[in-house]
PDB file of N, CA and C in Angstrom:
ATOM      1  N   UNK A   1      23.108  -1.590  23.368  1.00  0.00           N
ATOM      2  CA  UNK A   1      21.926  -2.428  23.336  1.00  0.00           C
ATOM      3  C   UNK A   1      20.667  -1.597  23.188  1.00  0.00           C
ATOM      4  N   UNK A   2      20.489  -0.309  23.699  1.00  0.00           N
ATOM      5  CA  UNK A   2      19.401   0.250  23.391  1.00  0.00           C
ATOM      6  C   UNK A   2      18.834   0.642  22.281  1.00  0.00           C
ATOM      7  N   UNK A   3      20.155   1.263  21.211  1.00  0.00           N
ATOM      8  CA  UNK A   3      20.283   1.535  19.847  1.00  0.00           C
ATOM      9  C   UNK A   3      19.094  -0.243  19.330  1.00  0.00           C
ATOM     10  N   UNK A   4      19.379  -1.163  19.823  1.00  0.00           N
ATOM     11  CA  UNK A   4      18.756  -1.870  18.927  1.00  0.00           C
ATOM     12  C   UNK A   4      17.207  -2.057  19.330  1.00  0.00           C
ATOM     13  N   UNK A   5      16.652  -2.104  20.564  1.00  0.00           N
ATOM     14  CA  UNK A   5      15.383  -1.425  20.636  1.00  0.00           C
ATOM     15  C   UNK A   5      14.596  -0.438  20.065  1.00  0.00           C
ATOM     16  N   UNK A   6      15.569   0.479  20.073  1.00  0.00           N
ATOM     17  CA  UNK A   6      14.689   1.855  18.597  1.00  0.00           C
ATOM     18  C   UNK A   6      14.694   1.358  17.278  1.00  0.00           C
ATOM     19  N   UNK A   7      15.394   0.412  16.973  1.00  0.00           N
ATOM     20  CA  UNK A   7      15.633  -0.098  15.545  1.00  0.00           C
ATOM     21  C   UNK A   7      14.099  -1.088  15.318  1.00  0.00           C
ATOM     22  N   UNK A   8      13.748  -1.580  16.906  1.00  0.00           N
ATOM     23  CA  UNK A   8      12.700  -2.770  16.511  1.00  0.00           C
ATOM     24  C   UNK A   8      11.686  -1.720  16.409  1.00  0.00           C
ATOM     25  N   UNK A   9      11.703  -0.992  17.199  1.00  0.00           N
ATOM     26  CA  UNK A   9      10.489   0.072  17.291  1.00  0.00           C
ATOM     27  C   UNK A   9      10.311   0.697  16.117  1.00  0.00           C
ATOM     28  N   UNK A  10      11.461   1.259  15.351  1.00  0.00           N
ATOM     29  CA  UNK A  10      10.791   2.250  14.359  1.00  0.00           C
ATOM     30  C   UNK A  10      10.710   0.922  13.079  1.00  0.00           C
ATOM     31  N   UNK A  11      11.165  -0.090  13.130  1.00  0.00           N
ATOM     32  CA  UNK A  11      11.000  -1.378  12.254  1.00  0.00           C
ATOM     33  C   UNK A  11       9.054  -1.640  12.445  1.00  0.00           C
ATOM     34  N   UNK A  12       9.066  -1.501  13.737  1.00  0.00           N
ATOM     35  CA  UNK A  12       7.320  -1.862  13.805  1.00  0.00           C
ATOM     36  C   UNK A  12       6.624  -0.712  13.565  1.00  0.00           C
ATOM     37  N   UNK A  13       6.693   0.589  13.933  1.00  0.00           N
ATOM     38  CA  UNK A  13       6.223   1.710  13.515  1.00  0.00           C
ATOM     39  C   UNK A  13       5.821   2.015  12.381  1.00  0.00           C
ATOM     40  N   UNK A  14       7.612   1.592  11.351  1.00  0.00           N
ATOM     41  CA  UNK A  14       6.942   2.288   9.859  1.00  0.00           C
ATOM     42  C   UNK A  14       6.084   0.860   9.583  1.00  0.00           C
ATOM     43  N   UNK A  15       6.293  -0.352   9.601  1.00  0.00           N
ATOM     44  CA  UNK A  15       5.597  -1.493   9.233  1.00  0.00           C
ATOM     45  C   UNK A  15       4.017  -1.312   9.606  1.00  0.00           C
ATOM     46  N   UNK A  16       3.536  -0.930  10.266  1.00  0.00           N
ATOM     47  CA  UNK A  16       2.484  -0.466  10.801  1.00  0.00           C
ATOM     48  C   UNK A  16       1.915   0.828   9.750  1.00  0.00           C
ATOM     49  N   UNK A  17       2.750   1.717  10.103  1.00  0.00           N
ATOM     50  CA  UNK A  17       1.919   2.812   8.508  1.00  0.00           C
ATOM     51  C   UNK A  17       2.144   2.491   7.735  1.00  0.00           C
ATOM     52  N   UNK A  18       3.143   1.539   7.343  1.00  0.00           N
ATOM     53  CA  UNK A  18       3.183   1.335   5.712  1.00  0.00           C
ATOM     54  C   UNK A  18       1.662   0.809   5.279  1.00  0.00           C
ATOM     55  N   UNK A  19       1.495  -0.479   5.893  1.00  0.00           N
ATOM     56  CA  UNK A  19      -0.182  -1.095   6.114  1.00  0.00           C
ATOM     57  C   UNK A  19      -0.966  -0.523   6.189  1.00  0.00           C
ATOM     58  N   UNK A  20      -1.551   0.429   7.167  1.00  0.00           N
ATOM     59  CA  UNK A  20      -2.098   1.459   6.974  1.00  0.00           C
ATOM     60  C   UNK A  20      -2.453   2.320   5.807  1.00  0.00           C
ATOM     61  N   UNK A  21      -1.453   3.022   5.529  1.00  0.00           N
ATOM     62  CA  UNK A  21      -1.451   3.629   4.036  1.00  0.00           C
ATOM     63  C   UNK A  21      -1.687   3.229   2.769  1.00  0.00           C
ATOM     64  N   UNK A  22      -1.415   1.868   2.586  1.00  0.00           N
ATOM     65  CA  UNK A  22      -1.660   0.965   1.788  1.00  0.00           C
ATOM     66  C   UNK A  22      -3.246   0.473   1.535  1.00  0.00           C
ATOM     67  N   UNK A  23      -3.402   0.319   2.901  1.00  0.00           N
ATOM     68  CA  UNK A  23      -4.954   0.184   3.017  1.00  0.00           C
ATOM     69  C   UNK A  23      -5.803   1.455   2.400  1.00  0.00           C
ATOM     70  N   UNK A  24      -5.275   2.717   3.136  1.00  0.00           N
ATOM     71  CA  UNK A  24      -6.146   3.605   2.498  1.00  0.00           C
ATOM     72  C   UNK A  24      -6.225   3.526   1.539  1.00  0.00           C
ATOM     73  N   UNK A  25      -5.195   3.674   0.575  1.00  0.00           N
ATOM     74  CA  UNK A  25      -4.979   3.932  -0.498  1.00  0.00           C
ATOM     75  C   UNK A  25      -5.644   2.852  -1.488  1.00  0.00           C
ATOM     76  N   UNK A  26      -5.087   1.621  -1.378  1.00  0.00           N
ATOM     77  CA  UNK A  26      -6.307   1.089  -2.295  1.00  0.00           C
ATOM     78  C   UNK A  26      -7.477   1.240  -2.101  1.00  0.00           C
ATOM     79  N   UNK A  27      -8.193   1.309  -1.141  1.00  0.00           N
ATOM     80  CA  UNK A  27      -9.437   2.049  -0.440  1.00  0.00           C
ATOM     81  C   UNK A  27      -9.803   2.357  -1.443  1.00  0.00           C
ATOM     82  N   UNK A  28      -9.219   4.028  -1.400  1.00  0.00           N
ATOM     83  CA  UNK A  28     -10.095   4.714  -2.223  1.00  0.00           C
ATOM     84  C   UNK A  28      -9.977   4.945  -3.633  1.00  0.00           C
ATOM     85  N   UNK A  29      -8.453   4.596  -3.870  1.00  0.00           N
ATOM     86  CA  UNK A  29      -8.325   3.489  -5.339  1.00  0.00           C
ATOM     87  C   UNK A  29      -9.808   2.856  -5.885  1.00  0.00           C
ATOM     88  N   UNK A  30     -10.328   1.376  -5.137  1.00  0.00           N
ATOM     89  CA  UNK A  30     -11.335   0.987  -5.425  1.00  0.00           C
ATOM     90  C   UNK A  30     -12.780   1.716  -5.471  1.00  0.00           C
ATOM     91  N   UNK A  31     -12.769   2.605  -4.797  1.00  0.00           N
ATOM     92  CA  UNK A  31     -14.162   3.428  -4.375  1.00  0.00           C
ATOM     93  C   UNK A  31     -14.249   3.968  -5.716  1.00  0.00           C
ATOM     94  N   UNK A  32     -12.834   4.791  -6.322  1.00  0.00           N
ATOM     95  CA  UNK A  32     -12.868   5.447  -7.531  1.00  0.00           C
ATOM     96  C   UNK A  32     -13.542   4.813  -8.523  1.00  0.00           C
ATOM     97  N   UNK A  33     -12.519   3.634  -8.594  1.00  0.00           N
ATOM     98  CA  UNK A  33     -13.229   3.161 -10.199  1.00  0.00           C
ATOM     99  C   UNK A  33     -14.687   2.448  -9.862  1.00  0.00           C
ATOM    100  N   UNK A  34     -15.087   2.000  -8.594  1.00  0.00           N
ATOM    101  CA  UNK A  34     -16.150   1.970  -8.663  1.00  0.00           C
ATOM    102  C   UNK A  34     -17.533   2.672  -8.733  1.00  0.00           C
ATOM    103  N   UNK A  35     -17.088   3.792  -8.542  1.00  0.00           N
ATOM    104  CA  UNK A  35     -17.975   5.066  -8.727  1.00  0.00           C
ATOM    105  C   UNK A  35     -17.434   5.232 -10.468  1.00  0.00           C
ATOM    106  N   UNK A  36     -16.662   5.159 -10.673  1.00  0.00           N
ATOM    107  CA  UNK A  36     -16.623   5.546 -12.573  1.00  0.00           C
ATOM    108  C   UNK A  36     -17.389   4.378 -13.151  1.00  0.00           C
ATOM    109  N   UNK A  37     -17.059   3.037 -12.384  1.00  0.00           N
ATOM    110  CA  UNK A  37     -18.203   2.396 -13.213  1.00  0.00           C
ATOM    111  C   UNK A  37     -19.299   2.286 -13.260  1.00  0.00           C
ATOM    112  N   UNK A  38     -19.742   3.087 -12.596  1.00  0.00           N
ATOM    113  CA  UNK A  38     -21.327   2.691 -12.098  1.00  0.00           C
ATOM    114  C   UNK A  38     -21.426   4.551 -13.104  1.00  0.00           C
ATOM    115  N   UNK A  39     -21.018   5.375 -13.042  1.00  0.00           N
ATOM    116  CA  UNK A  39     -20.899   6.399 -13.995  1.00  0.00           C
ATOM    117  C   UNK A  39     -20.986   5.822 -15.594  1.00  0.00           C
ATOM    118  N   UNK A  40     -20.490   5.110 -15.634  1.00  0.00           N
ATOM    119  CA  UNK A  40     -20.194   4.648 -17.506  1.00  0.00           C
ATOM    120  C   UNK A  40     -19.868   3.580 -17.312  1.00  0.00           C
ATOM    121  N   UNK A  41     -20.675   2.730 -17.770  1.00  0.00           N
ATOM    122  CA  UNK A  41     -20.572   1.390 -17.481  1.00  0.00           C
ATOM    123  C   UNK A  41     -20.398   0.753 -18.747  1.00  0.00           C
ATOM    124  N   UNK A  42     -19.924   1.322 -19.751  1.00  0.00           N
ATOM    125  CA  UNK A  42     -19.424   0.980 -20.632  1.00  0.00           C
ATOM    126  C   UNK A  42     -17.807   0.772 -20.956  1.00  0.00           C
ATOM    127  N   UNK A  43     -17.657   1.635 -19.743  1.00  0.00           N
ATOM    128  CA  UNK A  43     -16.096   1.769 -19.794  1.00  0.00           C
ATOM    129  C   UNK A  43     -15.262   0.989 -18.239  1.00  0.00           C
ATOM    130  N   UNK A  44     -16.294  -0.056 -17.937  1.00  0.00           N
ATOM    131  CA  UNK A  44     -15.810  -0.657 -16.891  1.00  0.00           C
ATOM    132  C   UNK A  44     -14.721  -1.625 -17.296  1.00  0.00           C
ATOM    133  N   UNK A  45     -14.343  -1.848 -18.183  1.00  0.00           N
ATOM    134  CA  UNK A  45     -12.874  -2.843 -18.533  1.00  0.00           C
ATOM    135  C   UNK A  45     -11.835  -1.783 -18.113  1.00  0.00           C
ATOM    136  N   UNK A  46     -11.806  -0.945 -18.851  1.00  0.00           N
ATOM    137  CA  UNK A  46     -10.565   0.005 -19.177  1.00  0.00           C
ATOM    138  C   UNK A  46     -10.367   0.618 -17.868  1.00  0.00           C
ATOM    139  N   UNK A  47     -11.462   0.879 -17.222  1.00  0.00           N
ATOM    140  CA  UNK A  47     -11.369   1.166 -15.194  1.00  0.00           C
ATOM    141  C   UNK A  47     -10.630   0.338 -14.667  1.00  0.00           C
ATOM    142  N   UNK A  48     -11.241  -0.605 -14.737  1.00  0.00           N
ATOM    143  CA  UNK A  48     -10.722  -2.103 -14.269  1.00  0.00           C
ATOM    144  C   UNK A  48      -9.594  -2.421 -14.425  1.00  0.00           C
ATOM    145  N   UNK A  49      -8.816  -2.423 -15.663  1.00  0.00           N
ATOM    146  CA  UNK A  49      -7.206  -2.655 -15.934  1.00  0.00           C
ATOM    147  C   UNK A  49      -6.542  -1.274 -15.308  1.00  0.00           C
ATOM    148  N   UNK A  50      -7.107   0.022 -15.466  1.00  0.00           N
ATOM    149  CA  UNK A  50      -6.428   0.960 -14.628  1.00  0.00           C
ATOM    150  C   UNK A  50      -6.012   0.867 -13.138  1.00  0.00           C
ATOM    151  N   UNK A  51      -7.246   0.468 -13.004  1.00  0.00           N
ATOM    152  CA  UNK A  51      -7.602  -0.164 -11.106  1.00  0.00           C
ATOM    153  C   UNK A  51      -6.494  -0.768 -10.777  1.00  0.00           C
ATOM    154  N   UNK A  52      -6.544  -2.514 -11.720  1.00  0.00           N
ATOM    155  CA  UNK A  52      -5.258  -3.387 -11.360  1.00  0.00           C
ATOM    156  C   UNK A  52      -4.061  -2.638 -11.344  1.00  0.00           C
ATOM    157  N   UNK A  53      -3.651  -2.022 -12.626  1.00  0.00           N
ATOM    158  CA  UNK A  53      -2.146  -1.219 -12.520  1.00  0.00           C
ATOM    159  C   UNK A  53      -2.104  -0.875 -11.412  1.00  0.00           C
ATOM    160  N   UNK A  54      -2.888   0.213 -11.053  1.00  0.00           N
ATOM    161  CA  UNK A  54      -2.743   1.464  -9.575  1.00  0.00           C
ATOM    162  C   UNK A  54      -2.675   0.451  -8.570  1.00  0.00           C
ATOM    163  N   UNK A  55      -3.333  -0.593  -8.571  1.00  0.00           N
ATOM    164  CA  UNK A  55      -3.062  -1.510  -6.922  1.00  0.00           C
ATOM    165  C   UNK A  55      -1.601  -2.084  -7.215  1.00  0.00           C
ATOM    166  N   UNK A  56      -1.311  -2.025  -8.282  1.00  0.00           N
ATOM    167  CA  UNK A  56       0.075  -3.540  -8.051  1.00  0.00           C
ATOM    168  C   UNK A  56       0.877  -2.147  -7.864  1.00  0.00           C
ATOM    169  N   UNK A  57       1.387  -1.322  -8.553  1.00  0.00           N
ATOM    170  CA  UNK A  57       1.980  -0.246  -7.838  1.00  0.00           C
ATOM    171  C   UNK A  57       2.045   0.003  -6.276  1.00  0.00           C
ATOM    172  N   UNK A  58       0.827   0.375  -6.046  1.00  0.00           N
ATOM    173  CA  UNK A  58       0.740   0.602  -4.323  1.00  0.00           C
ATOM    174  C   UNK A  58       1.409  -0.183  -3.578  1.00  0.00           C
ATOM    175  N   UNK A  59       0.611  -1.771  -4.479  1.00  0.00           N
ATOM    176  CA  UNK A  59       1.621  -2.845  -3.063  1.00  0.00           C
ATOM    177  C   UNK A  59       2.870  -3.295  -3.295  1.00  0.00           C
ATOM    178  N   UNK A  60       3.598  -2.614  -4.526  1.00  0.00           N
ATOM    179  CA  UNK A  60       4.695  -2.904  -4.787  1.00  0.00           C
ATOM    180  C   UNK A  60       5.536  -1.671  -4.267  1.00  0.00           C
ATOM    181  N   UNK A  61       5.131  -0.746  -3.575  1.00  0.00           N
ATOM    182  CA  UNK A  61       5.597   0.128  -2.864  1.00  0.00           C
ATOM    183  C   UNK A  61       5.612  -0.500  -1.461  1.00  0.00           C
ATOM    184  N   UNK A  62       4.640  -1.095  -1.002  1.00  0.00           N
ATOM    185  CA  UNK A  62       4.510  -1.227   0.033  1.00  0.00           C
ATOM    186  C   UNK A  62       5.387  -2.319   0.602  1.00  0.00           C
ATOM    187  N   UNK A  63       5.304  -3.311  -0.405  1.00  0.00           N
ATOM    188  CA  UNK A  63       5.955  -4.421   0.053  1.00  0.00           C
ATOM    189  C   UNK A  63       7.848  -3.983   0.141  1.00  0.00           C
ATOM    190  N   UNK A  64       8.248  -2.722  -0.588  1.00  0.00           N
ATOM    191  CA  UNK A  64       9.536  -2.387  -0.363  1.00  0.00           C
ATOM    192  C   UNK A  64       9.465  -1.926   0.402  1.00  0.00           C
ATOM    193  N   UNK A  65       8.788  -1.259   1.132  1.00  0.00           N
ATOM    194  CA  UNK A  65       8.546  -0.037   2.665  1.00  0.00           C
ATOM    195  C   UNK A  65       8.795  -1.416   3.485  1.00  0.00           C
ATOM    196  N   UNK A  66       8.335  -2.520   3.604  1.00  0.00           N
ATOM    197  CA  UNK A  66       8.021  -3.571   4.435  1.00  0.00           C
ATOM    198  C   UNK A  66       9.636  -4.357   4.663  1.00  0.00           C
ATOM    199  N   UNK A  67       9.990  -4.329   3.412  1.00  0.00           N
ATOM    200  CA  UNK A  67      11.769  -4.932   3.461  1.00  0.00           C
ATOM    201  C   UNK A  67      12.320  -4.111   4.124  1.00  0.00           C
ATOM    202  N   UNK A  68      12.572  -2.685   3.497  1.00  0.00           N
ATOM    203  CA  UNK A  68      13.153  -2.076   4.561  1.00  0.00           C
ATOM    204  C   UNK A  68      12.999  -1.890   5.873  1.00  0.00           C
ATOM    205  N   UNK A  69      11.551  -1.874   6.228  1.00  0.00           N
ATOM    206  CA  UNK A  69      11.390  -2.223   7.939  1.00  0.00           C
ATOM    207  C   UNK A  69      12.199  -3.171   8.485  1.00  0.00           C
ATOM    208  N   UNK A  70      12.054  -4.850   7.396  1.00  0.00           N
ATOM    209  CA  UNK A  70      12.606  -5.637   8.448  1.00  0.00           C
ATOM    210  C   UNK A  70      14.114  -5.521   8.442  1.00  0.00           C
ATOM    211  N   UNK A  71      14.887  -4.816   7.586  1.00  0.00           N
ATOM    212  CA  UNK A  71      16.069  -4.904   6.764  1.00  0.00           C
ATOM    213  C   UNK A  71      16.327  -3.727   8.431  1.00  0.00           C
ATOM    214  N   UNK A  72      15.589  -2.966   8.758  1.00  0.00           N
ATOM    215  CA  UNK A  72      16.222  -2.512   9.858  1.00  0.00           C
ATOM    216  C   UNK A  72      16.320  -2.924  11.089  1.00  0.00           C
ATOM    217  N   UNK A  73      15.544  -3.696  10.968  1.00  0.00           N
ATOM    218  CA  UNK A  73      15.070  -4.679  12.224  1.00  0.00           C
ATOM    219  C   UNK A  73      15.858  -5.528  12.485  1.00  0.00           C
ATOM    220  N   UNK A  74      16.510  -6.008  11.500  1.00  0.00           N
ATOM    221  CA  UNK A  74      17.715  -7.517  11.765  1.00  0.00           C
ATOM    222  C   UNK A  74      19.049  -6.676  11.717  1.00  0.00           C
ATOM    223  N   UNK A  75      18.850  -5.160  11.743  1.00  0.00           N
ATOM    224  CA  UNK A  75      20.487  -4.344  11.647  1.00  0.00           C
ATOM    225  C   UNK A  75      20.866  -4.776  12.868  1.00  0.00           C
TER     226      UNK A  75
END
């Protein structure tokens, strides 16, 4: 029975940095291209579709970090 207590724990742990990290990361994802656009503001589309790519990546990382949390959680 204890084995499954560490399972909830490190299930909430990584779920917790995954969020975290995620957060940063688009963070400063957004900070970027918003500092390039305000740099060349001519080239704020092509930022912008870069931007989107780089976020759906991130949270498509994240959201698998997140399965596997719970995927350990219901072990």
């Amino acid at each position: 029975m204890e084995h499954l207590g560490w399972a909830y724990l490190a299930a909430g742990f990584g779920g917790g940095l995954t969020i975290i990290g995620a957060g940063l990361g688009i963070g400063k994802l957004a900070a970027a291209a918003m500092d390039a656009s305000g740099r060349q503001p001519e080239a704020a589309g092509a930022v912008r579709t870069s931007m989107i790519i780089a976020a759906a990546l991130i949270e498509g990382a994240t959201f698998f970090s997140l399965v596997i949390c719970i995927l350990l959680a219901l072990k």
